[in-house]
N, C-alpha and C. Protein backbone atom coordinates (compact mmCIF):
# COMPACT_ATOMS: atom_id res chain seq x y z
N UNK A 1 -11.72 -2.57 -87.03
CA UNK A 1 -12.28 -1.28 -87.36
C UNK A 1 -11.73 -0.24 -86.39
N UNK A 2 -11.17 1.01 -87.03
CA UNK A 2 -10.77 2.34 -86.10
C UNK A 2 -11.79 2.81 -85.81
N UNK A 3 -11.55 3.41 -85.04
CA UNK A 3 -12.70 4.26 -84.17
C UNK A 3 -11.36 5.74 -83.68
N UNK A 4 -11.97 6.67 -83.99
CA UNK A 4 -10.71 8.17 -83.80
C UNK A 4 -12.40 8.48 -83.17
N UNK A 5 -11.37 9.40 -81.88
CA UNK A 5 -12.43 10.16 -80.85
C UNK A 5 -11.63 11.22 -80.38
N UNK A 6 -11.92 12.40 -80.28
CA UNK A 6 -11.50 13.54 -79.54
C UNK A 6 -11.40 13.97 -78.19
N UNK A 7 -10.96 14.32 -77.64
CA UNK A 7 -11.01 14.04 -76.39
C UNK A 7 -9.63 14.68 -75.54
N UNK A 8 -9.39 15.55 -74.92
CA UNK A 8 -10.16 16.81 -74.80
C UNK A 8 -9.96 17.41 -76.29
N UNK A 9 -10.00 18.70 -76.31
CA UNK A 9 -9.90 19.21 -78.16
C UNK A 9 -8.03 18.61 -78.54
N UNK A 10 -7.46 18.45 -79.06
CA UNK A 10 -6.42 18.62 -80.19
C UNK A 10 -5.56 17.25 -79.55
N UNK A 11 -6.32 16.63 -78.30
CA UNK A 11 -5.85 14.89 -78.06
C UNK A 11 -7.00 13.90 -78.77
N UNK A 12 -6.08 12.89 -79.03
CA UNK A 12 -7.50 12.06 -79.77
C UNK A 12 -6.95 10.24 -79.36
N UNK A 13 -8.41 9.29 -79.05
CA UNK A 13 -7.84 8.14 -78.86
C UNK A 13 -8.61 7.42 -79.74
N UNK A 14 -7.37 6.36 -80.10
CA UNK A 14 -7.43 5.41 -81.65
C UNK A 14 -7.82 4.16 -80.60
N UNK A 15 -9.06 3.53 -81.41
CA UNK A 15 -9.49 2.15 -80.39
C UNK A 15 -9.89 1.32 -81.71
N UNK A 16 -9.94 0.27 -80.98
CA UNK A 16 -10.30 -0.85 -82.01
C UNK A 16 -11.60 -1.71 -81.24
N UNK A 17 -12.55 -1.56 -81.73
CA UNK A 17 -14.30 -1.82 -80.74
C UNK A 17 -13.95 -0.95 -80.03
N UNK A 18 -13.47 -1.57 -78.13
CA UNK A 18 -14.21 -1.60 -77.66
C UNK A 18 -12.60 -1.25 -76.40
N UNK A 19 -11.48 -1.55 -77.51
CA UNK A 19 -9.80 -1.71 -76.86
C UNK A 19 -9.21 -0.47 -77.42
N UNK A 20 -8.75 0.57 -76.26
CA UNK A 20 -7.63 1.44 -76.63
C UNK A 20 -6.46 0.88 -77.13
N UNK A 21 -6.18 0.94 -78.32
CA UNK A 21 -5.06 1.62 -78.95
C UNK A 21 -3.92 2.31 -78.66
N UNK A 22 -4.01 3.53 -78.98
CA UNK A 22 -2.88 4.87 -78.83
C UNK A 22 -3.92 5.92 -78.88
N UNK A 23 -3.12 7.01 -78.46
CA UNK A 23 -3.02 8.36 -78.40
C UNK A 23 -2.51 9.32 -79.73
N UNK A 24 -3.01 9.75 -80.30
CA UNK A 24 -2.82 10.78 -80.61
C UNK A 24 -2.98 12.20 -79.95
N UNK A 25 -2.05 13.21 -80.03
CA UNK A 25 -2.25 14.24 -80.25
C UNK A 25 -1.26 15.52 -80.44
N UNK A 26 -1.80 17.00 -80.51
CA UNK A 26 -0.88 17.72 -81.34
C UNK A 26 0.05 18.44 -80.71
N UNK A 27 1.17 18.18 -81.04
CA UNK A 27 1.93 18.99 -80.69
C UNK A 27 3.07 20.29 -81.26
N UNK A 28 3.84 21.48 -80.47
CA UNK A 28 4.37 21.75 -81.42
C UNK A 28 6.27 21.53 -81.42
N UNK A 29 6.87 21.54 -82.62
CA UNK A 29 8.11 21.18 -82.38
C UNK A 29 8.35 22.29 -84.22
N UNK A 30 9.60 23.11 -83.20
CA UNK A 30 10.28 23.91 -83.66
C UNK A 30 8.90 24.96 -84.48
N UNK A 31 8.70 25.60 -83.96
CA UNK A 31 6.93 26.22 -84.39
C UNK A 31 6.05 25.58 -85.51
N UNK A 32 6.48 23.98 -85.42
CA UNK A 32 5.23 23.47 -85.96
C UNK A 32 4.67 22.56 -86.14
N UNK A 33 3.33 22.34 -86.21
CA UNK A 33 2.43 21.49 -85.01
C UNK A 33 2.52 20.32 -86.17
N UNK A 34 2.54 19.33 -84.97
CA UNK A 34 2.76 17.87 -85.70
C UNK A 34 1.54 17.13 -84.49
N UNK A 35 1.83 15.87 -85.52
CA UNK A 35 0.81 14.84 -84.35
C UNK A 35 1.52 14.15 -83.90
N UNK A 36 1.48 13.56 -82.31
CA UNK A 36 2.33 12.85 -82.18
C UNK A 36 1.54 11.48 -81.78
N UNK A 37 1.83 10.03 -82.20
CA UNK A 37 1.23 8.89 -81.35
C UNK A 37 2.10 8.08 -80.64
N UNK A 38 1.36 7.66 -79.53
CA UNK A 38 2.04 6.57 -78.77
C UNK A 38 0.76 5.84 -78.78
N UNK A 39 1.39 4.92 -78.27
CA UNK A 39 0.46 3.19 -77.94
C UNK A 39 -0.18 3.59 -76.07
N UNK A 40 -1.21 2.85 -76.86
CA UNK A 40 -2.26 3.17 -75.41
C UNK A 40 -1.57 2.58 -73.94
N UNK A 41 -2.12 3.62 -73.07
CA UNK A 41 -1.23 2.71 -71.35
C UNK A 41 -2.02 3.63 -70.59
N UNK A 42 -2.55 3.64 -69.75
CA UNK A 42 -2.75 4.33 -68.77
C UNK A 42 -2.01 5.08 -68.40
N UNK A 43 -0.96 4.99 -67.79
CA UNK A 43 -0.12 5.76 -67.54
C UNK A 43 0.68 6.36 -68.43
N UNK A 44 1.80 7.27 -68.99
CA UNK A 44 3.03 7.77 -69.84
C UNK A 44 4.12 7.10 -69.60
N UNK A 45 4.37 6.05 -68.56
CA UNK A 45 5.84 5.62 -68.18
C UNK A 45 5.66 4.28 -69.61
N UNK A 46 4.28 3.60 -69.73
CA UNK A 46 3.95 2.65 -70.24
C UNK A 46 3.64 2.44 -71.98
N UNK A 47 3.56 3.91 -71.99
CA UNK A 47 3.67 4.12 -73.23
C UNK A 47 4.95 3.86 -74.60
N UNK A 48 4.51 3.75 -75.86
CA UNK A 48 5.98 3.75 -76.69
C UNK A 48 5.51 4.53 -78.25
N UNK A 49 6.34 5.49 -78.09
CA UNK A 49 6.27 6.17 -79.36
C UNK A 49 5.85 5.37 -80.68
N UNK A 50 5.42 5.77 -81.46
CA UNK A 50 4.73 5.54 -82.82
C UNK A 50 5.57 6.17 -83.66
N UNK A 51 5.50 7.51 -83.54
CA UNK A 51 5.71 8.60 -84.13
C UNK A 51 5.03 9.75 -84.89
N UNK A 52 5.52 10.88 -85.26
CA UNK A 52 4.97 12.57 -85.58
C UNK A 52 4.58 12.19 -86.83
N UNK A 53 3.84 12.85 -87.17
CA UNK A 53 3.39 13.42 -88.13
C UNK A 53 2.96 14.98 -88.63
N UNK A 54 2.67 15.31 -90.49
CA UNK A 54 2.48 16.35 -90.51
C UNK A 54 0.95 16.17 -90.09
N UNK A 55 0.13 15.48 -89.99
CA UNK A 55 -1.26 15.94 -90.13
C UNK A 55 -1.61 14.26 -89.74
N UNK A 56 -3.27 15.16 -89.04
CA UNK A 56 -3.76 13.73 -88.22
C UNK A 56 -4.14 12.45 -89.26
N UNK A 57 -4.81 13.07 -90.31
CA UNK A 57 -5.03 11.35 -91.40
C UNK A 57 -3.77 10.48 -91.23
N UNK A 58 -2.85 11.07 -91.65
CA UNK A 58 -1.45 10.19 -91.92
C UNK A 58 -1.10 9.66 -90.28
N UNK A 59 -1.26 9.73 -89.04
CA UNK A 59 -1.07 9.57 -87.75
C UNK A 59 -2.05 8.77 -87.67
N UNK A 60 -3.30 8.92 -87.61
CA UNK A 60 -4.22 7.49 -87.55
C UNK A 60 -4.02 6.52 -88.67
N UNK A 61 -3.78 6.17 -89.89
CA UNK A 61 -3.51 5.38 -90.71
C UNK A 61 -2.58 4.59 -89.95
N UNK A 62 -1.15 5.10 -90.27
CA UNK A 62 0.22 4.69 -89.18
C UNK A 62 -0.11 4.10 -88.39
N UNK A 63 -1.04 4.69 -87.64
CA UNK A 63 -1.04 4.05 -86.28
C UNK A 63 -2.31 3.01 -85.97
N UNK A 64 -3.16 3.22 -87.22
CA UNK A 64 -4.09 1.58 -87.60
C UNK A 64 -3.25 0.35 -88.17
N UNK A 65 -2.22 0.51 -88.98
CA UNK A 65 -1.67 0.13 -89.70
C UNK A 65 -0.36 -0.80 -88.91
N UNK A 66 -0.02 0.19 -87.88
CA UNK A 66 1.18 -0.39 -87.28
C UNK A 66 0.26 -1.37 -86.14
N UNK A 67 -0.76 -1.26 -85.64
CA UNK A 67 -1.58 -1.78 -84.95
C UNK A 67 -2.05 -3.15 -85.31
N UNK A 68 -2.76 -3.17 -86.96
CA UNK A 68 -3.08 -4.15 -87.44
C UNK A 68 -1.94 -5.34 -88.03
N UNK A 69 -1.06 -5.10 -88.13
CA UNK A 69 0.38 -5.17 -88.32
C UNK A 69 0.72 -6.62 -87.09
N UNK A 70 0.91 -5.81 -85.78
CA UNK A 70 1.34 -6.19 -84.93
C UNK A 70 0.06 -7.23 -84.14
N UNK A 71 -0.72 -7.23 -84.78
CA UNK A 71 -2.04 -8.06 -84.08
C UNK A 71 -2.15 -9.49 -84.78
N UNK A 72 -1.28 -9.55 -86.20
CA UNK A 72 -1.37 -10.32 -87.52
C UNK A 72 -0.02 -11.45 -86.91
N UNK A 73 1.17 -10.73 -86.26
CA UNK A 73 2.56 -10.96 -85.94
C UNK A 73 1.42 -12.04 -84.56
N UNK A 74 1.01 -11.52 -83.37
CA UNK A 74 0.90 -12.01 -82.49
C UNK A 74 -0.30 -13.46 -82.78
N UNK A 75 -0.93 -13.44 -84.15
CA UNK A 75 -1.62 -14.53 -84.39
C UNK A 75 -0.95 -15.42 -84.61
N UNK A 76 0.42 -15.02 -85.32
CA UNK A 76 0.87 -16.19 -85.74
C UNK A 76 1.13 -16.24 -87.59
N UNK A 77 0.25 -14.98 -88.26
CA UNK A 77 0.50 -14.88 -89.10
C UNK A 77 1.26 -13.99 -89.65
N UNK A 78 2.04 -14.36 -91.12
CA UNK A 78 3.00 -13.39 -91.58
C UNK A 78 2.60 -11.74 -91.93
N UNK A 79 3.63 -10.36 -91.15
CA UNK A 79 3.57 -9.41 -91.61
C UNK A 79 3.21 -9.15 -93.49
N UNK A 80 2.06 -8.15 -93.93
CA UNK A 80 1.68 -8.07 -95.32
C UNK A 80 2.79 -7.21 -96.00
């Protein structure tokens, strides 16, 4: 289950319970504002792009999606 939280205004963090995820948030490129995600880290050195989007639905999906994805790979079971 996602969980999207705001935090400060126009950053947002994608968790699963109780475990960060990624980062979202907005940025602008060439005057216009996209979302951007990376994968959760404490720090920015630790982080790894996801990627932009036009708009936050499509950036949390992606980034549930690429999440649930990669959690399926590390069980042992085949990508859907």
């Amino acid at each position: 289950m996602s969980l999207l939280t705001e935090f400060p205004p126009g950053q947002w963090l994608v968790a699963d319970r109780d475990r960060r995820i990624a980062i979202i948030r907005t940025v602008t490129v060439r005057d216009r504002k996209l979302y951007r995600a990376v994968t959760y880290a404490a720090e920015s050195e630790g982080r790894s792009l996801i990627g932009y989007f036009p708009d936050l639905r499509m950036a949390a999906e992606v980034t549930w999606s690429t999440w649930t994805r990669h959690q399926r790979q590390n069980a042992g079971h085949p990508p859907k």
